[in-house]
Protein backbone atom coordinates (compact mmCIF):
# COMPACT_ATOMS: atom_id res chain seq x y z
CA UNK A 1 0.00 0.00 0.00
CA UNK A 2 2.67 2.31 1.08
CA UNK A 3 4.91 1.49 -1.85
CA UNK A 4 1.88 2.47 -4.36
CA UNK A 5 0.76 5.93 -3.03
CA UNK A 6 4.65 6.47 -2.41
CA UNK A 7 4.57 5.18 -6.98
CA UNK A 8 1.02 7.84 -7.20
CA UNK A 9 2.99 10.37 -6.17
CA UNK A 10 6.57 10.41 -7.61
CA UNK A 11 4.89 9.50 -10.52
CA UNK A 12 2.57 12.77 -9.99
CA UNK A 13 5.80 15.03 -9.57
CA UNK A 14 7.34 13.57 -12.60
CA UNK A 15 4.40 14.23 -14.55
CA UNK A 16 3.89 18.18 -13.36
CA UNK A 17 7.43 19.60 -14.80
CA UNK A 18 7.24 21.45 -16.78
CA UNK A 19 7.96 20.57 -20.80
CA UNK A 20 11.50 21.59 -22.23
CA UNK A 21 10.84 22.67 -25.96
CA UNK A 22 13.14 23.66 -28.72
CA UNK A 23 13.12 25.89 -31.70
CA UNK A 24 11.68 23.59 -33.78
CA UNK A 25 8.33 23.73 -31.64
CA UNK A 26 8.00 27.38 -31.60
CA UNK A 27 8.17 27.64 -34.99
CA UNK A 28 5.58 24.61 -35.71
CA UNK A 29 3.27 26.55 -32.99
CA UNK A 30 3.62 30.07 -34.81
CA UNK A 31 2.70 28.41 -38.21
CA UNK A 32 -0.26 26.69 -36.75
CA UNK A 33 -1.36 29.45 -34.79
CA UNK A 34 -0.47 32.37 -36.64
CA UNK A 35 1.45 32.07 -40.19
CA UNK A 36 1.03 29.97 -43.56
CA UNK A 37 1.85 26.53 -42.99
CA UNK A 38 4.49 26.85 -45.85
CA UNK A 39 6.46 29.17 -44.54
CA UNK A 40 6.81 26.64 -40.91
CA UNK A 41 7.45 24.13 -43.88
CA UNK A 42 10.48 25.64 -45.14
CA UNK A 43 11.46 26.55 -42.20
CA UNK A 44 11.73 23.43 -40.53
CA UNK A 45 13.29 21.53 -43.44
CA UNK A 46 16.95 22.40 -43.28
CA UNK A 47 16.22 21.44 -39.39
CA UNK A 48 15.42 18.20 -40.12
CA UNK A 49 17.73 17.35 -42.97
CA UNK A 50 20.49 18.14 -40.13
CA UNK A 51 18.72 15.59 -37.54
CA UNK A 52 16.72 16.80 -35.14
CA UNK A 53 14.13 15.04 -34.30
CA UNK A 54 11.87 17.71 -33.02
CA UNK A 55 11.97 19.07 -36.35
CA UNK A 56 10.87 16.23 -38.30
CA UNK A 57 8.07 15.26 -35.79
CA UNK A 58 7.07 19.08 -36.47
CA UNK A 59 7.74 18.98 -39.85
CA UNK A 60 5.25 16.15 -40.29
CA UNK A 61 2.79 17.62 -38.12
CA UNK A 62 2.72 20.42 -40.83
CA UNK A 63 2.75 18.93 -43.92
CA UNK A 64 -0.05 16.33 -42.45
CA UNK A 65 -2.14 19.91 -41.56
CA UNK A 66 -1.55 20.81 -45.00
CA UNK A 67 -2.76 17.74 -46.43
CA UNK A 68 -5.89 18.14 -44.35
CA UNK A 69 -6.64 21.86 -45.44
CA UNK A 70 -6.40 20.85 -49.27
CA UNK A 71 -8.45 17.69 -49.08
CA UNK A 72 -11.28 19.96 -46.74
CA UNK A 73 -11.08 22.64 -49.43
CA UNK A 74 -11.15 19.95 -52.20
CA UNK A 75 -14.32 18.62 -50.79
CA UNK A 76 -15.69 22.41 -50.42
CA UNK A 77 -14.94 22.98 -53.73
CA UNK A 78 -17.20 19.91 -54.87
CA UNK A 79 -19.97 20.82 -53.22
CA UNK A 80 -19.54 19.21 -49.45
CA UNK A 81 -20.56 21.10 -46.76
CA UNK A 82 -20.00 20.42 -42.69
């Protein structure tokens, strides 16, 4: 019993600190938030050609965004409507 609550809360203080974010996630949150998604695109690709990983996961995260926006203007473009 002791040795759980004792697991609950290390586990708990672990889990509270605070996240430790690079470059590469400011400028995926300023494109999705604020800019074209192109511009966070070619941004982040000289990033990731060099190897860091944050900026391929955001690089991804942009260019699957960007798929999403063209196929939902695609469909508006047809006709389909939310």
């Amino acid at each position: 019993m002791l040795r759980t609550i004792m697991l609950s809360v290390g586990l708990t203080a672990f889990l509270s600190l605070p996240a430790m974010a690079g470059e590469a996630a400011d400028i995926l949150r300023a494109s999705l938030y604020e800019g074209p998604l192109t511009d966070g695109i070619a941004k982040l690709e000289p990033m990731a050609k060099a190897g860091d990983q944050e900026a391929e996961f955001g690089l991804g995260m942009l260019q699957l965004v960007s798929g999403v926006e063209h196929f939902a203007q695609a469909l508006y473009r047809h006709g389909t409507a939310a």
